[in-house]
N, C-alpha and C. Protein backbone atom coordinates (compact mmCIF):
# COMPACT_ATOMS: atom_id res chain seq x y z
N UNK A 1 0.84 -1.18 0.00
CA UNK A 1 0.00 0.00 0.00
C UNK A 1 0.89 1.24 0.00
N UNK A 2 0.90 2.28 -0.56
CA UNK A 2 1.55 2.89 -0.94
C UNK A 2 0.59 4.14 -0.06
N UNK A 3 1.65 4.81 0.48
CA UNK A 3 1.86 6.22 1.81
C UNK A 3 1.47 7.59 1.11
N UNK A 4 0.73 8.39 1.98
CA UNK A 4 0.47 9.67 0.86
C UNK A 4 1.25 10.76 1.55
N UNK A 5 1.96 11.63 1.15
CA UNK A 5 2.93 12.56 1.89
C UNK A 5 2.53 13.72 0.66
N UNK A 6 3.13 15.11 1.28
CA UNK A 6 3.34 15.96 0.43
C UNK A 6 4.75 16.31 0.22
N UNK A 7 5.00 16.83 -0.39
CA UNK A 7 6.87 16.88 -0.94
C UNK A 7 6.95 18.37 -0.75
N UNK A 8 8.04 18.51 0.00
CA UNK A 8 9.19 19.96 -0.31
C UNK A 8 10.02 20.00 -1.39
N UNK A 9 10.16 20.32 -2.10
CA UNK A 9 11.16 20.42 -3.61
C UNK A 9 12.05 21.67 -3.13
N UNK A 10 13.07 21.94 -2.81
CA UNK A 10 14.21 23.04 -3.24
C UNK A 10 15.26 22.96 -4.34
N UNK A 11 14.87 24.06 -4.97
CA UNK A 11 15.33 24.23 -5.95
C UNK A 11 16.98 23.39 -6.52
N UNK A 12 18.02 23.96 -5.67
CA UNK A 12 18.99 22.97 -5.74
C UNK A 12 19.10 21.09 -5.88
N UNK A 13 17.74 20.72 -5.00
CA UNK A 13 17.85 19.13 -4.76
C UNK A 13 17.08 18.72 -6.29
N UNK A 14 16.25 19.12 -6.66
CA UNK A 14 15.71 19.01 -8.18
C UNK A 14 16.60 18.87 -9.10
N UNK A 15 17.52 19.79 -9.23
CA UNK A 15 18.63 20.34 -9.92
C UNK A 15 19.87 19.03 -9.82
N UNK A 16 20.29 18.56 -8.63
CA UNK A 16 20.80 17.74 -7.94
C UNK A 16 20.26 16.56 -8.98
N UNK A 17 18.76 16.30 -8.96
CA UNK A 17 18.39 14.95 -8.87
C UNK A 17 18.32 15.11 -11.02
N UNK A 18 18.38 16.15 -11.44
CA UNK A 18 18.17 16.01 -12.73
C UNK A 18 19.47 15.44 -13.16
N UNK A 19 20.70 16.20 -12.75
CA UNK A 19 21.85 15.77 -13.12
C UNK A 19 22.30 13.98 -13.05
N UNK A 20 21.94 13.44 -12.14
CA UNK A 20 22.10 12.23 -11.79
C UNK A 20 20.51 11.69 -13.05
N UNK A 21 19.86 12.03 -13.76
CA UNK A 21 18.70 11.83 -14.28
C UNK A 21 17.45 10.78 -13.51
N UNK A 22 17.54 11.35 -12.54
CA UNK A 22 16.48 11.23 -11.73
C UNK A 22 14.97 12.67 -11.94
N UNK A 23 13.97 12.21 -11.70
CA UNK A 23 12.90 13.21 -11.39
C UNK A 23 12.12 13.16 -10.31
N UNK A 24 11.29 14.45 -10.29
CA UNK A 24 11.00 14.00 -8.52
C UNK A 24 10.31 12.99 -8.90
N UNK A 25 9.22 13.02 -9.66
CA UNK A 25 8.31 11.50 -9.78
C UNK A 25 8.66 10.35 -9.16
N UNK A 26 9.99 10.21 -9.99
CA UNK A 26 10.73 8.97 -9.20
C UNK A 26 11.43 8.51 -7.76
N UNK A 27 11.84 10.11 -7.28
CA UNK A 27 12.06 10.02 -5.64
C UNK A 27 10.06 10.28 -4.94
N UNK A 28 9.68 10.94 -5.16
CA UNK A 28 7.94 10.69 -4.55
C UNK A 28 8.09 8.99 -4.58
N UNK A 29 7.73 8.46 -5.59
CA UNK A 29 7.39 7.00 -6.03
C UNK A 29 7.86 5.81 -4.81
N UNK A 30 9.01 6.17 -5.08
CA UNK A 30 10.09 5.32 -3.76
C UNK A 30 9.70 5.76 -2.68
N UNK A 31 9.88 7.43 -2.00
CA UNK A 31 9.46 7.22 -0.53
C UNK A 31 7.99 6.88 -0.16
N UNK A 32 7.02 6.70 -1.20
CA UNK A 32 4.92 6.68 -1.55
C UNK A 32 5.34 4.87 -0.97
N UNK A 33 5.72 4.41 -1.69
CA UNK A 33 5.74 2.64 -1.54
C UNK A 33 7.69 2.62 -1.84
N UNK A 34 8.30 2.94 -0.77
CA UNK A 34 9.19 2.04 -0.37
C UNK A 34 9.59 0.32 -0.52
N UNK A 35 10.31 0.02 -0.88
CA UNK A 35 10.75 -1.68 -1.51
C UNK A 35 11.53 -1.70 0.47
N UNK A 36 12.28 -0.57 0.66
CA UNK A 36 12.94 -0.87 2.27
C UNK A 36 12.83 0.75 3.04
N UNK A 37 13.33 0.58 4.00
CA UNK A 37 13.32 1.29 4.82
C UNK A 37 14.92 1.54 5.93
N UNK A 38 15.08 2.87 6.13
CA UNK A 38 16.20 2.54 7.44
C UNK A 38 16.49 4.65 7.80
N UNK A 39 17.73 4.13 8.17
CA UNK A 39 18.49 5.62 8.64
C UNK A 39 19.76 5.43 7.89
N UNK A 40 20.28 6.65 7.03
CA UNK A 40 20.80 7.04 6.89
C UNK A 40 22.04 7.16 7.38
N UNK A 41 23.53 6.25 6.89
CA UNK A 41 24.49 6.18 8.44
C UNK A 41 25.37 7.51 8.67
N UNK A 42 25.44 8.17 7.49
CA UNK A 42 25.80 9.80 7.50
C UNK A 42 25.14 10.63 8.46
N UNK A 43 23.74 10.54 8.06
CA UNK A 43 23.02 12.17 8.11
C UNK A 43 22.35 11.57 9.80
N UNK A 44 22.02 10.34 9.95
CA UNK A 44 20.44 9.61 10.52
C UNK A 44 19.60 10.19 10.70
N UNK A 45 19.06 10.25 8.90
CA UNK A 45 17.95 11.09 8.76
C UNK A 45 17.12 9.69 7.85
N UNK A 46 15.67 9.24 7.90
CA UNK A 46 15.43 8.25 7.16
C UNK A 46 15.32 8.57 5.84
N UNK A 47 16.05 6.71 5.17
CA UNK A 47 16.09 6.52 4.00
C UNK A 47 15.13 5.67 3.94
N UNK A 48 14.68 5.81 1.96
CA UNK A 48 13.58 5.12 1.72
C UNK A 48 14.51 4.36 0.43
N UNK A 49 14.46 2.82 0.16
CA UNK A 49 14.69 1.97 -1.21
C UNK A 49 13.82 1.55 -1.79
N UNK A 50 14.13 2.01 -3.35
CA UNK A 50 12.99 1.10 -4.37
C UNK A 50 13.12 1.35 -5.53
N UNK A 51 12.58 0.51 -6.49
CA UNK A 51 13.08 0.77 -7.53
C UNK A 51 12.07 1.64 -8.61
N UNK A 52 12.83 2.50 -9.38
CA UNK A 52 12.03 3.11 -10.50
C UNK A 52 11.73 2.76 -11.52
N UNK A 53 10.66 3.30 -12.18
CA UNK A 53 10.23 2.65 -13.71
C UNK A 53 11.05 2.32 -14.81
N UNK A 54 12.27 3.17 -14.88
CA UNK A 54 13.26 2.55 -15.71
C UNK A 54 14.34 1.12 -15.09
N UNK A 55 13.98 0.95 -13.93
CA UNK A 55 14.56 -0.37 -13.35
C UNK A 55 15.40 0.04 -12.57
N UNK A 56 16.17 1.10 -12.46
CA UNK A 56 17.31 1.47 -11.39
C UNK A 56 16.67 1.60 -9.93
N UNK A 57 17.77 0.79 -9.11
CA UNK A 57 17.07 0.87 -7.90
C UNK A 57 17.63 2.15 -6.95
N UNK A 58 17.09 2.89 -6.32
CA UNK A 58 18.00 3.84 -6.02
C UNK A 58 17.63 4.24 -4.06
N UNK A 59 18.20 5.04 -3.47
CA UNK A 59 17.93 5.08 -2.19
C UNK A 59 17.36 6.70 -2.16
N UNK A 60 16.76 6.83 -1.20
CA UNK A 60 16.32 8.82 -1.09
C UNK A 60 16.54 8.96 0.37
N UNK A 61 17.03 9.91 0.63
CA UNK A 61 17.40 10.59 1.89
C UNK A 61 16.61 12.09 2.47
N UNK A 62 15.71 11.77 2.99
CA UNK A 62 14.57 12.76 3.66
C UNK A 62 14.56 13.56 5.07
N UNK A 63 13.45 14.22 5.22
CA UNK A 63 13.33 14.68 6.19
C UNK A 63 12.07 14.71 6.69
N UNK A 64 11.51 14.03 7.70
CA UNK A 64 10.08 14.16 7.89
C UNK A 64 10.25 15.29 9.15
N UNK A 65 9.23 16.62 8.10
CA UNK A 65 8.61 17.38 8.54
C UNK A 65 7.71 17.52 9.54
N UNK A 66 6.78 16.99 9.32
CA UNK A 66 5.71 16.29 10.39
C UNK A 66 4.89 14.92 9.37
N UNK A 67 4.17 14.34 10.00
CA UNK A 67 3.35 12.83 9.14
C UNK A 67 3.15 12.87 8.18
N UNK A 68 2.54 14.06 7.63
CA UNK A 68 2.88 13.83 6.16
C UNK A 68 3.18 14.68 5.17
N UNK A 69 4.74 15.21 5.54
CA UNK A 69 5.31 15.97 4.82
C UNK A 69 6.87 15.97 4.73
N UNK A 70 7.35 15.46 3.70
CA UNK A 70 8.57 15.42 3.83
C UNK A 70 9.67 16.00 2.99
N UNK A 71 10.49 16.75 3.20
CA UNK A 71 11.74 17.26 2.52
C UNK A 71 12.80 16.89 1.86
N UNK A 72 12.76 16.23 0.62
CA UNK A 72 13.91 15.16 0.03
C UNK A 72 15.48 15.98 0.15
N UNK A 73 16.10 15.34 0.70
CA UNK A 73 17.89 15.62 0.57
C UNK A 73 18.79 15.40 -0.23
N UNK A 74 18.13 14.10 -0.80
CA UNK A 74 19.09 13.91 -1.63
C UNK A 74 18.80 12.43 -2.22
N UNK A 75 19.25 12.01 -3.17
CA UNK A 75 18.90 10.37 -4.50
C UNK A 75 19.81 9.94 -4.95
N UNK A 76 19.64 8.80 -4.81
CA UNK A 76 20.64 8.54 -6.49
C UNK A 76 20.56 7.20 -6.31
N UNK A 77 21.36 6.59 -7.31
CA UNK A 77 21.21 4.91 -7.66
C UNK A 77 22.17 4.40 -6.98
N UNK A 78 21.90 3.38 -6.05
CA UNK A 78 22.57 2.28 -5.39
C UNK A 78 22.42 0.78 -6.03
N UNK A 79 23.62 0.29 -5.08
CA UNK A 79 23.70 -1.17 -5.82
C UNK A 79 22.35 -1.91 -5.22
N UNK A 80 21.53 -3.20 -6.21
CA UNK A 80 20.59 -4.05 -5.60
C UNK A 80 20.47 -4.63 -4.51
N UNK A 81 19.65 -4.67 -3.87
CA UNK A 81 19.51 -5.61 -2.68
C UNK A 81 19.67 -7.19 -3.10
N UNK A 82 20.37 -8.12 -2.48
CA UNK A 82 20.87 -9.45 -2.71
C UNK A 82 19.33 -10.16 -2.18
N UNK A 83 18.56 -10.63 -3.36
CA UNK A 83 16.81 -11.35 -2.85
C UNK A 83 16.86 -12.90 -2.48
């Protein structure tokens, strides 16, 4: 079942996520229905895993605002989870 949140976009992390050719669509998508879940061992801020429509699986690094609102930090593609 897939989570309903509203998204913070700043300008830079968009920018961030185009370069790596990511869109928000695709970070929303992952933290909406998550494949995993955890903290972040940098920031310990929670991360969300899953994979996107073009198949890359990638991790997102957030900020929950309050329940349902959250501030993306940052994306990009990580290696697969071993199933």
């Amino acid at each position: 079942m897939a989570n309903y949140f509203e998204f913070i976009w700043a300008p830079s992390v968009v920018a961030k996520l185009a370069a790596r050719d990511l869109s928000t669509d695709d970070v929303e998508s992952v933290v909406s229905a998550p494949f995993n879940e955890g903290e972040s061992n940098s920031s310990g801020l929670p991360v969300a895993f899953g994979w996107i429509a073009d198949g890359r699986y990638i991790i997102v690094v957030y900020e929950e605002i309050d329940f349902m609102t959250v501030q993306v930090i940052t994306a990009y593609e990580v290696q697969e989870p071993r199933l």
